[in-house]
N, C-alpha and C. Protein backbone atom coordinates (compact mmCIF):
# COMPACT_ATOMS: atom_id res chain seq x y z
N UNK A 1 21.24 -6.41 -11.89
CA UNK A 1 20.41 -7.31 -12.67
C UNK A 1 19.27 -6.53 -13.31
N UNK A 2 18.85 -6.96 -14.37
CA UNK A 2 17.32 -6.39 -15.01
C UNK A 2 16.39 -6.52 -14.45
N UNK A 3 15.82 -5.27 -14.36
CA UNK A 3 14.66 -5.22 -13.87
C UNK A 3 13.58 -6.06 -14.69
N UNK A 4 13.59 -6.23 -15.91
CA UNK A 4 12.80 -7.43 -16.74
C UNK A 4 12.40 -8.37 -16.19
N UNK A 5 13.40 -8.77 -15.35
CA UNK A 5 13.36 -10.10 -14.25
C UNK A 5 12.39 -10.37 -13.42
N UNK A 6 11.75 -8.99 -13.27
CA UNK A 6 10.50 -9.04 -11.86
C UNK A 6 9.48 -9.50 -12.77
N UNK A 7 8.98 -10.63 -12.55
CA UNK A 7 7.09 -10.94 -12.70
C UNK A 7 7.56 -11.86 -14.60
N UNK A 8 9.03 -11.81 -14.93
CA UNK A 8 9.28 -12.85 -15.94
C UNK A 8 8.34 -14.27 -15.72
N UNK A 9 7.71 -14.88 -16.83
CA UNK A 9 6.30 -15.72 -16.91
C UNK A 9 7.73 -16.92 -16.48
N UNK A 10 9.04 -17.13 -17.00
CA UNK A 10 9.70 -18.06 -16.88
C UNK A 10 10.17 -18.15 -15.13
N UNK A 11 10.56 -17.51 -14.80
CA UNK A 11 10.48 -17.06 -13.03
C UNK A 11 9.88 -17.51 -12.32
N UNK A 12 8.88 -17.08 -12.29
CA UNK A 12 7.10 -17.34 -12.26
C UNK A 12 7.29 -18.88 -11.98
N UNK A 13 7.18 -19.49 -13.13
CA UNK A 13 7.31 -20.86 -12.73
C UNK A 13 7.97 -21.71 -12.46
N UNK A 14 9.28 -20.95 -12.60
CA UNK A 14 10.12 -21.73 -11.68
C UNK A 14 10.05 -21.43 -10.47
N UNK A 15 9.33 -20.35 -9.83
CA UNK A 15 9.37 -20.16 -7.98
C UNK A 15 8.25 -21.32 -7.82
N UNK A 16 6.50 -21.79 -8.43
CA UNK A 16 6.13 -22.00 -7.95
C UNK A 16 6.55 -23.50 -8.21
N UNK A 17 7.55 -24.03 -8.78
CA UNK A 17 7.83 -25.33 -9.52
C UNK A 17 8.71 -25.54 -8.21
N UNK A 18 9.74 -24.64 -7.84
CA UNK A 18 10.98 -24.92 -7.22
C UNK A 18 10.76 -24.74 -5.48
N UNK A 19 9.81 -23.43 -5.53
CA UNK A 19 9.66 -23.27 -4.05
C UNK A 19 8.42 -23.87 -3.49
N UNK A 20 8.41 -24.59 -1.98
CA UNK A 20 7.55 -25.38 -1.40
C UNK A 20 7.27 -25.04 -0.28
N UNK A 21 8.10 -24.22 0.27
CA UNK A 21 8.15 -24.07 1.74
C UNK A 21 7.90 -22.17 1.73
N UNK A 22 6.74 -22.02 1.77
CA UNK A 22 6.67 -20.70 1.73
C UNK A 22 6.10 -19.95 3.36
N UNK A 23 6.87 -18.90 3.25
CA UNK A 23 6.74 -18.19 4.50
C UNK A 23 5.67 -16.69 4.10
N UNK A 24 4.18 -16.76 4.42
CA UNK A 24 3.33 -16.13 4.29
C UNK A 24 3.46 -14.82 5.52
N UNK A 25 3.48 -13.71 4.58
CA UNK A 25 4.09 -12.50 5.64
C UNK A 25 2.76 -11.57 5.85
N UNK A 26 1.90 -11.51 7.03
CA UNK A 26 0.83 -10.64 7.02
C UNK A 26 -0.24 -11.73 7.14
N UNK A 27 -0.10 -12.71 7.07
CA UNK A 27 -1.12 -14.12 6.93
C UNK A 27 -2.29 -14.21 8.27
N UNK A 28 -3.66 -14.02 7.50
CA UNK A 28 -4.17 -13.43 8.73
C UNK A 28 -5.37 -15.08 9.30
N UNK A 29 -6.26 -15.31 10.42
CA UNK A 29 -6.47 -16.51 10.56
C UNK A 29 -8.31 -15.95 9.85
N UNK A 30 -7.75 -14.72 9.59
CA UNK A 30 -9.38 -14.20 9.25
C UNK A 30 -9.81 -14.55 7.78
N UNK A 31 -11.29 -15.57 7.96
CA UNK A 31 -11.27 -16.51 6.34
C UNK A 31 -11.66 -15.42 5.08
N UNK A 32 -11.93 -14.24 5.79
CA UNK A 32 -12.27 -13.36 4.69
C UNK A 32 -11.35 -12.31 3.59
N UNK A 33 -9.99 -12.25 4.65
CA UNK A 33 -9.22 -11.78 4.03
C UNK A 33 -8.27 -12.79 2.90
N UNK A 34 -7.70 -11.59 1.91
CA UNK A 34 -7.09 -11.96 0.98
C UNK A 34 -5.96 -13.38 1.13
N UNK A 35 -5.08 -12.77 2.20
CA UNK A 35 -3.92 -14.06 2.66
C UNK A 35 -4.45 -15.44 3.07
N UNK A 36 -5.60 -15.55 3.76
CA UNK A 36 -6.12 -16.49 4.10
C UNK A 36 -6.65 -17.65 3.11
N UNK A 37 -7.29 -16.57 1.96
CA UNK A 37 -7.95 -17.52 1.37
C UNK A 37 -6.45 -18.21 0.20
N UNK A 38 -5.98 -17.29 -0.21
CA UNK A 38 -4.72 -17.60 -1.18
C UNK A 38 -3.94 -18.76 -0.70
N UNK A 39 -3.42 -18.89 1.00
CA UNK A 39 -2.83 -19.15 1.96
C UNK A 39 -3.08 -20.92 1.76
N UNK A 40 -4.51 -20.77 1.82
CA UNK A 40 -5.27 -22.28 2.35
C UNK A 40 -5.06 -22.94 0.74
N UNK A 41 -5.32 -22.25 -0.30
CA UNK A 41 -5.36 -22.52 -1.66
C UNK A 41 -4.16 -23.23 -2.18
N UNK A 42 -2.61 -22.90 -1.68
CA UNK A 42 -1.39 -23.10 -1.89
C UNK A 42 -1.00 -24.13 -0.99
N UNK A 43 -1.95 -24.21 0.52
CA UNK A 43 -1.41 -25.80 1.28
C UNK A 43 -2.70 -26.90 0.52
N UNK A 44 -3.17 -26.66 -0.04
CA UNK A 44 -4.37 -27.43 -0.86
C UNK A 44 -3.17 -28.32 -1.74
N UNK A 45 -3.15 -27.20 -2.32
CA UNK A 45 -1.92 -27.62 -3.84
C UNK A 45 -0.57 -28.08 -3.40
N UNK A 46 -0.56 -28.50 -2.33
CA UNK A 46 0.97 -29.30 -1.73
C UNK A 46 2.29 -28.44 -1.03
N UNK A 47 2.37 -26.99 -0.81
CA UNK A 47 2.96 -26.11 -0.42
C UNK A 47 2.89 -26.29 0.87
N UNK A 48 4.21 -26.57 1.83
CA UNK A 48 3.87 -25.85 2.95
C UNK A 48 3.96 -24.44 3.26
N UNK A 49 2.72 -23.95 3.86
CA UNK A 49 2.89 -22.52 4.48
C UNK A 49 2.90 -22.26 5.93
N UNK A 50 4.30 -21.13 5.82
CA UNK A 50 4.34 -21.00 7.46
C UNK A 50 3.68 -19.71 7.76
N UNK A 51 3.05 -19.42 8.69
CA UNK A 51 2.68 -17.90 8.95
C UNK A 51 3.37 -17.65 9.57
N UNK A 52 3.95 -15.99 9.17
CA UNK A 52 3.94 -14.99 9.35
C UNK A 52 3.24 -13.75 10.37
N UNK A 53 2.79 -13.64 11.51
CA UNK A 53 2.03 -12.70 12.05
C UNK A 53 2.29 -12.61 13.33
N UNK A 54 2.71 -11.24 13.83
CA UNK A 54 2.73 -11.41 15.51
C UNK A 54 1.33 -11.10 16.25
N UNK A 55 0.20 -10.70 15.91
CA UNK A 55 -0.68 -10.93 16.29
C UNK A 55 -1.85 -12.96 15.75
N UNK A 56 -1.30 -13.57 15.30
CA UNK A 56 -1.55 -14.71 15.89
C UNK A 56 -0.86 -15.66 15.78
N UNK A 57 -1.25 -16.86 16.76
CA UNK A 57 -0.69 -18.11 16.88
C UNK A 57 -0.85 -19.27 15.84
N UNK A 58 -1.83 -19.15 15.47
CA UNK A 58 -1.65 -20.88 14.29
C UNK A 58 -2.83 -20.21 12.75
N UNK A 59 -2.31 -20.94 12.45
CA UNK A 59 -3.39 -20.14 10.82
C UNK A 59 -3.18 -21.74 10.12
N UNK A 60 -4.04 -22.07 9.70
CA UNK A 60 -4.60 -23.18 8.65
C UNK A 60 -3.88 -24.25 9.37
N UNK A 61 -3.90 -24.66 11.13
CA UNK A 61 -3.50 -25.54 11.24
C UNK A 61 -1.80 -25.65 11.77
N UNK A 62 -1.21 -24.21 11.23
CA UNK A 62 0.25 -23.98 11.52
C UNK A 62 0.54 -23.21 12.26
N UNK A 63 1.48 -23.45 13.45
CA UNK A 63 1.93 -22.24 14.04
C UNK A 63 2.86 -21.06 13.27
N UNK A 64 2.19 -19.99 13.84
CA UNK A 64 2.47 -18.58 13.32
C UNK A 64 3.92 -18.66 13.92
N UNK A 65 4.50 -17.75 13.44
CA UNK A 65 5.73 -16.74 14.16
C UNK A 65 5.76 -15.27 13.99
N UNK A 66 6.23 -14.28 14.82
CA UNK A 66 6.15 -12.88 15.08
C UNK A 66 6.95 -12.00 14.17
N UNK A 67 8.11 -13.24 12.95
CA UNK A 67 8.68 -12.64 12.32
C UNK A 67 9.43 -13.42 11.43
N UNK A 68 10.43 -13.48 10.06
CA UNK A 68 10.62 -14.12 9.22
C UNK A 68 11.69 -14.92 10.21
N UNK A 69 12.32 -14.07 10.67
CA UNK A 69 13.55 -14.61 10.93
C UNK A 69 13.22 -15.40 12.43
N UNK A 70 12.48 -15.45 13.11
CA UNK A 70 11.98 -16.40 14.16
C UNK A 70 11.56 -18.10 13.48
N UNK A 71 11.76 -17.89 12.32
CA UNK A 71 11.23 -19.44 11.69
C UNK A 71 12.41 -20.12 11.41
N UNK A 72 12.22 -21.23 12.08
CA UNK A 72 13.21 -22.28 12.34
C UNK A 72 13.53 -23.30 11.51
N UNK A 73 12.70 -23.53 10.02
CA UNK A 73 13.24 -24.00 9.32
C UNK A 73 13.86 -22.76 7.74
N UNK A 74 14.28 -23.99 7.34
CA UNK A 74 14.66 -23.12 5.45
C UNK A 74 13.20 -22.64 4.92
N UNK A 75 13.06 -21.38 4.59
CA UNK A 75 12.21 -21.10 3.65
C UNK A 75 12.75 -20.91 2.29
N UNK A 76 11.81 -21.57 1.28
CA UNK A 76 11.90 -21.04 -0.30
C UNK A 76 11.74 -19.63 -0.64
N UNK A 77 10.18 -19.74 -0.14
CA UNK A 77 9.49 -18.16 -0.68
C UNK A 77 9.24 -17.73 1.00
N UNK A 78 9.04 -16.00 0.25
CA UNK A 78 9.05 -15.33 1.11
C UNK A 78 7.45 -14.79 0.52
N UNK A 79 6.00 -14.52 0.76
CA UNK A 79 4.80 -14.12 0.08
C UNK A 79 4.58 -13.50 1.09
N UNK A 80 4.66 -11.60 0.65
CA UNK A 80 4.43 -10.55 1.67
C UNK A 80 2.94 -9.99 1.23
N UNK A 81 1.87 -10.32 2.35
CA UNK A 81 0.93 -9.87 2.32
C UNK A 81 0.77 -8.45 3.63
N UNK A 82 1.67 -7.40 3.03
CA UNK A 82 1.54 -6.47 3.68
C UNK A 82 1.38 -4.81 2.75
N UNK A 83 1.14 -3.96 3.72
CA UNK A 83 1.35 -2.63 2.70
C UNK A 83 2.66 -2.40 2.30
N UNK A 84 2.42 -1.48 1.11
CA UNK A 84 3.74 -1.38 -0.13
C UNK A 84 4.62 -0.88 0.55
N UNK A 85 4.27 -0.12 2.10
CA UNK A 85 5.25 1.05 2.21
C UNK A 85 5.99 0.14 3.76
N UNK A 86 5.51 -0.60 3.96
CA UNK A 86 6.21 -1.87 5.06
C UNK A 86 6.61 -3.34 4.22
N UNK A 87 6.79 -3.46 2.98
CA UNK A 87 7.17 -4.86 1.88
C UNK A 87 8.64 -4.40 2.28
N UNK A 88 8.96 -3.23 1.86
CA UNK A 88 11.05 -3.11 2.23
C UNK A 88 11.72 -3.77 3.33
N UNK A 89 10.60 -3.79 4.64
CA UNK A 89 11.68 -4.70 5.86
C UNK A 89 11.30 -5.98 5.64
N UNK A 90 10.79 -6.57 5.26
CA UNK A 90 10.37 -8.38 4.80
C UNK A 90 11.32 -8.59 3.15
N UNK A 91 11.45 -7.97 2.96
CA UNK A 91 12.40 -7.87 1.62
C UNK A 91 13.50 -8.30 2.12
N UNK A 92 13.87 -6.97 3.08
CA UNK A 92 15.49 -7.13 3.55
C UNK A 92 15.66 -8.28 4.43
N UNK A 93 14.63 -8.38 5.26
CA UNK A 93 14.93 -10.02 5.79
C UNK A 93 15.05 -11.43 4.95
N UNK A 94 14.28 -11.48 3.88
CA UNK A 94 14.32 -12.30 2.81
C UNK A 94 15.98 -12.58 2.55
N UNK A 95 16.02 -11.60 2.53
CA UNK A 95 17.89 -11.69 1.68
C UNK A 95 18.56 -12.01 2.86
N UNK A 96 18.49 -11.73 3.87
CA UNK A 96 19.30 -11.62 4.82
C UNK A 96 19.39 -13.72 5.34
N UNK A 97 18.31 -13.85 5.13
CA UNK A 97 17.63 -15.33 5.73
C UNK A 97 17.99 -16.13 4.81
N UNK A 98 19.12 -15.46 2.88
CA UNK A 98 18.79 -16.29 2.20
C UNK A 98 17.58 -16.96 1.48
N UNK A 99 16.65 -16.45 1.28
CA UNK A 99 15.85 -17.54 0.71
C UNK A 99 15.38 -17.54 -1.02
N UNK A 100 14.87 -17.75 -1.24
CA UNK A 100 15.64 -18.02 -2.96
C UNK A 100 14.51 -17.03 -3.91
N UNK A 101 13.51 -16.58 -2.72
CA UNK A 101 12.34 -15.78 -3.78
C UNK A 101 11.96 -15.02 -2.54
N UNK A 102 11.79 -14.07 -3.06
CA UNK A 102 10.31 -12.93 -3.38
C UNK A 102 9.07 -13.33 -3.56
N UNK A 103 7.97 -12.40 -3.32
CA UNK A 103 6.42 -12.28 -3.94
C UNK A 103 5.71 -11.35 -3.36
N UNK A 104 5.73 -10.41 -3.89
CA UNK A 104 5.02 -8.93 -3.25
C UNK A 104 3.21 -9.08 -4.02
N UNK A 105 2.48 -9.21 -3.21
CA UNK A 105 1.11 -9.60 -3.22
C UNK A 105 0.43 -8.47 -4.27
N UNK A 106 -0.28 -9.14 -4.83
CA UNK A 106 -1.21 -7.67 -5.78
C UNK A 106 -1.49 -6.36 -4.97
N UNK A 107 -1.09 -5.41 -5.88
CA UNK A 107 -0.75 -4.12 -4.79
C UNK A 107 0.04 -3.68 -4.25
N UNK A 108 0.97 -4.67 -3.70
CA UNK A 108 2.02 -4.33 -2.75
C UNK A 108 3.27 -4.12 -3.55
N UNK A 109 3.76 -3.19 -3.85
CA UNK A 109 4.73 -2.33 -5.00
C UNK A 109 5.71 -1.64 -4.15
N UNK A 110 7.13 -2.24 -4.24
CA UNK A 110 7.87 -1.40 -3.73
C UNK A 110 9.27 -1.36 -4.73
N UNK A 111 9.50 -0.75 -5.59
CA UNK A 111 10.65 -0.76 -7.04
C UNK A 111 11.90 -1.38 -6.56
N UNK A 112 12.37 -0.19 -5.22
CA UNK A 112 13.67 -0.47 -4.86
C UNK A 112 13.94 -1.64 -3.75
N UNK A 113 12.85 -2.28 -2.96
CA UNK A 113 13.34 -3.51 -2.39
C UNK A 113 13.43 -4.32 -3.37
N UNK A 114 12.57 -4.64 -4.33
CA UNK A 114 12.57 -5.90 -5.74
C UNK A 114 14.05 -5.75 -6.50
N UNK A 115 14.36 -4.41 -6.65
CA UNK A 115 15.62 -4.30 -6.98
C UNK A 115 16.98 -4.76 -6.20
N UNK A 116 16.60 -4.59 -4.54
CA UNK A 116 17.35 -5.02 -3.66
C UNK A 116 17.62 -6.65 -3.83
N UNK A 117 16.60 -7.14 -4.12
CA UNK A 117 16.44 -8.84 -3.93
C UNK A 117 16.88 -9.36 -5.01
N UNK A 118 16.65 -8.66 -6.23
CA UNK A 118 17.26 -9.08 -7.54
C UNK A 118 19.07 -9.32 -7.65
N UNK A 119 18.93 -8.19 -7.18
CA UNK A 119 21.12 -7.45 -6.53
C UNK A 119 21.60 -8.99 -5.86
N UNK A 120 20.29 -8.58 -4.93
CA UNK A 120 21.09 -10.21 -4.08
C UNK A 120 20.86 -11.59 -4.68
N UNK A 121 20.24 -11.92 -5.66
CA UNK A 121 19.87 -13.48 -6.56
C UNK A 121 18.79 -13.50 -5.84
N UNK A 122 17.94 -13.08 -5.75
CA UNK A 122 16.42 -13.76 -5.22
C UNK A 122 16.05 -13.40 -6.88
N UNK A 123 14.97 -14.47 -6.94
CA UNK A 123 13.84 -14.60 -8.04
C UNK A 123 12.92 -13.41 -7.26
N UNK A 124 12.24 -12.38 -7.98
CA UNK A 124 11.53 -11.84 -7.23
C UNK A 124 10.07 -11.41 -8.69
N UNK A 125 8.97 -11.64 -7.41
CA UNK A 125 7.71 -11.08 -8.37
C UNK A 125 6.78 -9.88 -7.40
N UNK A 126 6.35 -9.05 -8.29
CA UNK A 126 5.52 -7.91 -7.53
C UNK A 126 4.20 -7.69 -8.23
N UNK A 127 3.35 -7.03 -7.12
CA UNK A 127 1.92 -6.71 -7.86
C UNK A 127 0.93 -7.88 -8.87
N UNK A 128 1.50 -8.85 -8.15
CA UNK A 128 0.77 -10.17 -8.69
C UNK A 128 0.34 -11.29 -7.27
N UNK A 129 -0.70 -11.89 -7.75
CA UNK A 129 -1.54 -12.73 -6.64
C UNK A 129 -0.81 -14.10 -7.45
N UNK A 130 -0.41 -14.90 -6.35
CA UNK A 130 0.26 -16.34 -6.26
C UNK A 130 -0.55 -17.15 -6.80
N UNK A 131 -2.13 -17.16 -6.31
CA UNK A 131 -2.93 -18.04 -6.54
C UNK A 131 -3.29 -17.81 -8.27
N UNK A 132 -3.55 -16.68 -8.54
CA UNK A 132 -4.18 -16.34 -9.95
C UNK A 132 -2.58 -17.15 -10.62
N UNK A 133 -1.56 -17.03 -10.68
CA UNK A 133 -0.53 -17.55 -11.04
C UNK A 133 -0.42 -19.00 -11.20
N UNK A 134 -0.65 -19.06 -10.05
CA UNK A 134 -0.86 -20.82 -10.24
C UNK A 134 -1.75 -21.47 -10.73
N UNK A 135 -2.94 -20.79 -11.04
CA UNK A 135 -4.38 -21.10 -11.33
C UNK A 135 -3.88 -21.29 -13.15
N UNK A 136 -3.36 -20.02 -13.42
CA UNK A 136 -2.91 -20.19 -15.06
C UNK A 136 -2.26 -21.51 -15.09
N UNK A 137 -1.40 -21.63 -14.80
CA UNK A 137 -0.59 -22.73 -14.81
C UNK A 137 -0.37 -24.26 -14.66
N UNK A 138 -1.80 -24.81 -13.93
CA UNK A 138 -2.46 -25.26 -13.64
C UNK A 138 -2.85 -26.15 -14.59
């Protein structure tokens, strides 16, 4: 598939149109960091978010899990708030779990997992913040 595909404005809104059930990867309960605040911003706007984190138990109200694939329902999105050079194993679980998107957090750049997810039909976006996305759109 084309790489064109990653961070397409039409994509874009169809993940945040189509996906609801997002699984926040790195999602921390700390209000200062980046995931947190984005996190709370997206269950504001009607999204459920599941966390993501084996160091904690509940974030905005939700219980955490230690890993994608420990979550017991369907996820849409997969929103990896981790470093670029650990986004490849949350990638490959993405695909593996099925779930219909990607979202590699501003910064978090990895060519060949986005390419991986594309291969497999995931919608995938990189080096872009969810919230600024939705905020346009809005």
């Amino acid at each position: 598939m084309p790489e064109r595909l990653i961070n397409d404005p039409s994509i874009i809104k169809r993940m945040l149109d189509e996906c609801r059930v997002i699984a926040v990867v790195g999602l921390s309960s700390n209000r200062n960091r980046p995931s947190y605040g984005v996190a709370r911003y997206l269950q504001q706007k009607g999204y459920r978010i599941i966390p993501v984190n084996p160091n904690e138990a509940t974030v905005l109200g939700e219980k955490a899990y230690p890993a994608l694939a420990e979550v017991p329902e369907k996820i849409d999105l997969v929103d990896i708030f981790r470093r670029s050079e650990e986004a490849g194993s949350h990638v490959d679980d993405a695909i593996r779990l099925n779930v219909k998107a990607v979202w590699l957090q501003e910064g978090v750049i990895d060519h060949l997992a986005a390419r991986r997810a594309l291969e497999a039909g995931l919608m995938v976006v990189m080096d872009r913040c969810i919230l600024k996305e939705h905020i346009k759109r809005a």
